[in-house]
N, C-alpha and C. Protein backbone atom coordinates (compact mmCIF):
# COMPACT_ATOMS: atom_id res chain seq x y z
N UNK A 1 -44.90 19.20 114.15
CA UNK A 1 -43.59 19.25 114.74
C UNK A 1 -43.61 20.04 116.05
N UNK A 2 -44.37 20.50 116.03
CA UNK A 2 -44.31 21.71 117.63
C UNK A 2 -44.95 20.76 118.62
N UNK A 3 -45.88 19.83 118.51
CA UNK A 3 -46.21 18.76 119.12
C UNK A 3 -44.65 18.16 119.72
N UNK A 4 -44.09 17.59 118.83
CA UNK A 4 -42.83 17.10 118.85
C UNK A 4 -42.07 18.04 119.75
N UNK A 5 -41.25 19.03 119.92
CA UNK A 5 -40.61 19.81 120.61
C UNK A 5 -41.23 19.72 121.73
N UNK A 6 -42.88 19.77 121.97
CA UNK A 6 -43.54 19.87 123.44
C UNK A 6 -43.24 18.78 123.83
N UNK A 7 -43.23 17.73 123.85
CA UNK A 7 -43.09 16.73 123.71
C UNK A 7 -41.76 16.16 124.50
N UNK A 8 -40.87 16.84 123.00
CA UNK A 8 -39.15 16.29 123.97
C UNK A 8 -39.11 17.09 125.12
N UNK A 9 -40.35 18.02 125.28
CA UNK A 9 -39.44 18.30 126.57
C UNK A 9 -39.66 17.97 127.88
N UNK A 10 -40.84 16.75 127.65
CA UNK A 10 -41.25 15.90 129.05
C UNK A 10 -39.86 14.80 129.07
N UNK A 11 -39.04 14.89 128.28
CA UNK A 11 -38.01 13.96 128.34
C UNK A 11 -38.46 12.44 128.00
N UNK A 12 -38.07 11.26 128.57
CA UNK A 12 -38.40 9.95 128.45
C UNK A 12 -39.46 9.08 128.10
N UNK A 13 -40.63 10.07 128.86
CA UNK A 13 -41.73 9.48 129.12
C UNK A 13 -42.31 9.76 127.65
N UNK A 14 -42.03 10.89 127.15
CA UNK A 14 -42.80 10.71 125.82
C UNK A 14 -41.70 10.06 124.24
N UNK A 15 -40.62 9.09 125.14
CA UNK A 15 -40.13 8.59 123.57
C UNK A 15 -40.94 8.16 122.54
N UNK A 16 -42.29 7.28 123.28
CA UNK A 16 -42.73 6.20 121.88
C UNK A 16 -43.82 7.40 121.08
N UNK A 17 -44.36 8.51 122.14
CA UNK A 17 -45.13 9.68 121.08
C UNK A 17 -43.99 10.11 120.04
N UNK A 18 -42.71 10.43 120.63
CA UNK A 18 -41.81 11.45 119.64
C UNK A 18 -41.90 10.31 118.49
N UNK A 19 -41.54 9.14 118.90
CA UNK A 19 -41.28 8.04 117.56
C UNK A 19 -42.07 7.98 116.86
N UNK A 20 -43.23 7.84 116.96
CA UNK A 20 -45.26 7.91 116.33
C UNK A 20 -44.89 8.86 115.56
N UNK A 21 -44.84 9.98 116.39
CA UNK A 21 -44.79 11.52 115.59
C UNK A 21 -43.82 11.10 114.09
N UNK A 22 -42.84 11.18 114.64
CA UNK A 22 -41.28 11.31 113.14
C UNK A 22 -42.05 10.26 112.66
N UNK A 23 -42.74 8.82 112.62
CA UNK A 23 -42.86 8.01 111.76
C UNK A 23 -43.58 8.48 110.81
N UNK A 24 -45.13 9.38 111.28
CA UNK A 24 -45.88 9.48 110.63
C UNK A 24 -45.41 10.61 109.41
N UNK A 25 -44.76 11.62 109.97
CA UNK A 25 -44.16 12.63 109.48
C UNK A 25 -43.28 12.18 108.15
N UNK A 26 -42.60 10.99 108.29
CA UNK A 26 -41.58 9.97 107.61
C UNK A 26 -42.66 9.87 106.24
N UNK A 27 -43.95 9.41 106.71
CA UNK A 27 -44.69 8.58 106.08
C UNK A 27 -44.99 9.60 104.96
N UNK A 28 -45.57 10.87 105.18
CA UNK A 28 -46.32 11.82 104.95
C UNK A 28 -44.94 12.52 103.41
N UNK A 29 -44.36 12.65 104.46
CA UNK A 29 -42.99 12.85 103.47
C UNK A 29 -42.61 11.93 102.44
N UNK A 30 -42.59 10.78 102.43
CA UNK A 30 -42.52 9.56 101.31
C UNK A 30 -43.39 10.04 100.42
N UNK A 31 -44.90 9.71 100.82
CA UNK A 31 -45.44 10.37 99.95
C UNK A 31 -45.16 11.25 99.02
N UNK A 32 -45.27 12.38 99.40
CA UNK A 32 -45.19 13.48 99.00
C UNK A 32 -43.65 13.40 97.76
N UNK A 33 -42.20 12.70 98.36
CA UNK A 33 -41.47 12.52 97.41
C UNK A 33 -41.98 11.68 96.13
N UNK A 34 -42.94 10.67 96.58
CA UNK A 34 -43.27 9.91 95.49
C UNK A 34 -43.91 10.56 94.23
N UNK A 35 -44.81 11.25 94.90
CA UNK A 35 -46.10 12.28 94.14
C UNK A 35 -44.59 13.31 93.42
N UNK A 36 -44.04 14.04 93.96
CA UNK A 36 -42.67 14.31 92.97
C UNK A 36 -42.22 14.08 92.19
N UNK A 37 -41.46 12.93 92.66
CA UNK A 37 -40.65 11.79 91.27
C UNK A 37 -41.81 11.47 90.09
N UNK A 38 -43.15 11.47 90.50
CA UNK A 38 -43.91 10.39 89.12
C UNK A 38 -43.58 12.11 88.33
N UNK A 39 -44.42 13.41 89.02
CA UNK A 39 -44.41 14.57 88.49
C UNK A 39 -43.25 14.81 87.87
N UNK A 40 -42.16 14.65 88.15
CA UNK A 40 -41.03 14.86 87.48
C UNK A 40 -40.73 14.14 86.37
N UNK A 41 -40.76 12.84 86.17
CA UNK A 41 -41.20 11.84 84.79
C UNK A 41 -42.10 12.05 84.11
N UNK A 42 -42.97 12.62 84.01
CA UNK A 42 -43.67 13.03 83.63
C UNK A 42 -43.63 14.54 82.58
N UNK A 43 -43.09 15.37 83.41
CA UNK A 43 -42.55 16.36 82.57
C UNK A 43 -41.04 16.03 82.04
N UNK A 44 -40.24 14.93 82.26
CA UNK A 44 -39.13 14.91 81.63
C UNK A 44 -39.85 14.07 80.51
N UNK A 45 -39.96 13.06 80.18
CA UNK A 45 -41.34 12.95 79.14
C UNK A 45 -41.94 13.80 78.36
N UNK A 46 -42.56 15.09 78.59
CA UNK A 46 -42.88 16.19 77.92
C UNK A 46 -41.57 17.01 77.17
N UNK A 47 -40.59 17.07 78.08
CA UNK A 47 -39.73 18.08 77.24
C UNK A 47 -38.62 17.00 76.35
N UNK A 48 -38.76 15.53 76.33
CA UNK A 48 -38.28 15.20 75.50
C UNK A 48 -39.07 14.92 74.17
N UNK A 49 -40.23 14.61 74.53
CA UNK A 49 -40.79 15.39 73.40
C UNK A 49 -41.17 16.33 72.70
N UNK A 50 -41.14 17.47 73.62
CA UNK A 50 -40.85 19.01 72.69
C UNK A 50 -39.60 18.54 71.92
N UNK A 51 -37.99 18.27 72.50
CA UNK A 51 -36.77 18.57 72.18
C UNK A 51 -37.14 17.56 70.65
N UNK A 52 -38.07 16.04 70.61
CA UNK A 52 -38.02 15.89 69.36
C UNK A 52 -38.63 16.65 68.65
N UNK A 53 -40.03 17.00 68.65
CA UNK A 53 -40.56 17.77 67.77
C UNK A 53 -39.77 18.75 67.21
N UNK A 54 -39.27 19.40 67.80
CA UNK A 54 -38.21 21.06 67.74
C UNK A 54 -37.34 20.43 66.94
N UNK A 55 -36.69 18.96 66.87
CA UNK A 55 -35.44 18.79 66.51
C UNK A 55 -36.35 18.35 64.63
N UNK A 56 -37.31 17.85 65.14
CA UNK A 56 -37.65 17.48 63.54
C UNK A 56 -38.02 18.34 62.71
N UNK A 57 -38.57 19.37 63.36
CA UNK A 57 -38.63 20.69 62.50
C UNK A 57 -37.72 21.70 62.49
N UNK A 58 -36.30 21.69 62.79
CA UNK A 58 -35.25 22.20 62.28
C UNK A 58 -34.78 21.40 61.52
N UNK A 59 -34.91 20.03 61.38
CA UNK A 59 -34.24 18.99 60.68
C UNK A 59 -34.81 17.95 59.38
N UNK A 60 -35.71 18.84 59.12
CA UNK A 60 -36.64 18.17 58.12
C UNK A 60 -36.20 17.09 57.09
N UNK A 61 -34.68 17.45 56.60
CA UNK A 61 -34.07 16.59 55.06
C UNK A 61 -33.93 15.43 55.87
N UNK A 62 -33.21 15.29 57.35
CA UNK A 62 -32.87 13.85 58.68
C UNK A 62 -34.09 13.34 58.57
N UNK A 63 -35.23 13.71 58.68
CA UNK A 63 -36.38 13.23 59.01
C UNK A 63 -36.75 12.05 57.74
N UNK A 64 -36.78 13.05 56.69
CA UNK A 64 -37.09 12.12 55.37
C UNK A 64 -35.96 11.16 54.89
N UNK A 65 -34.54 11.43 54.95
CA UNK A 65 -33.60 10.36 54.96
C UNK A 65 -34.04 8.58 55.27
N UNK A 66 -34.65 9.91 57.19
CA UNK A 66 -34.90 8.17 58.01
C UNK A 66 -36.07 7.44 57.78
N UNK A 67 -37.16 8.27 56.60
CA UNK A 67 -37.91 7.71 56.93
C UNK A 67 -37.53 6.49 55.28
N UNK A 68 -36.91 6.88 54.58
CA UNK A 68 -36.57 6.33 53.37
C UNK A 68 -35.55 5.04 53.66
N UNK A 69 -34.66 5.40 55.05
CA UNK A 69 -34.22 4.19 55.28
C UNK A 69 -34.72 3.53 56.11
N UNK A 70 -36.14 3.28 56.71
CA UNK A 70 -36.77 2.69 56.99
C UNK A 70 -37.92 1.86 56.33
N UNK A 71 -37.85 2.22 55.00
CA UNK A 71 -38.36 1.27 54.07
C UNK A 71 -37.61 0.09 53.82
């Protein structure tokens, strides 16, 4: 980005660098949200499976109910 600032301040002549610049920057950033979001599914995934485990072992008599009405 300091590239960028040097940059705007030749004015005109460097629009299509400033544009290069933010694209790549754009790009770099996508990434990086993507690599996020999977990380984040991922642990929401994990703590819904803690929250079952936790829930089946406070809830042991639910557990065997369901598993009797699943016969």
């Amino acid at each position: 980005m300091i590239e960028y600032v040097a940059l705007s301040q030749l004015g005109d002549t460097s629009l299509e660098a400033r544009k290069d610049i933010l694209e790549l920057q754009r790009e770099v950033l996508q990434e990086k949200l993507e690599f996020i979001q999977q990380t984040l599914a991922r642990i929401d995934i994990k703590i819904e499976n803690y929250r079952t485990d936790i829930y089946q072992k406070n809830h042991p008599l639910q557990n065997q109910k369901q598993e009797e009405a699943d016969l």
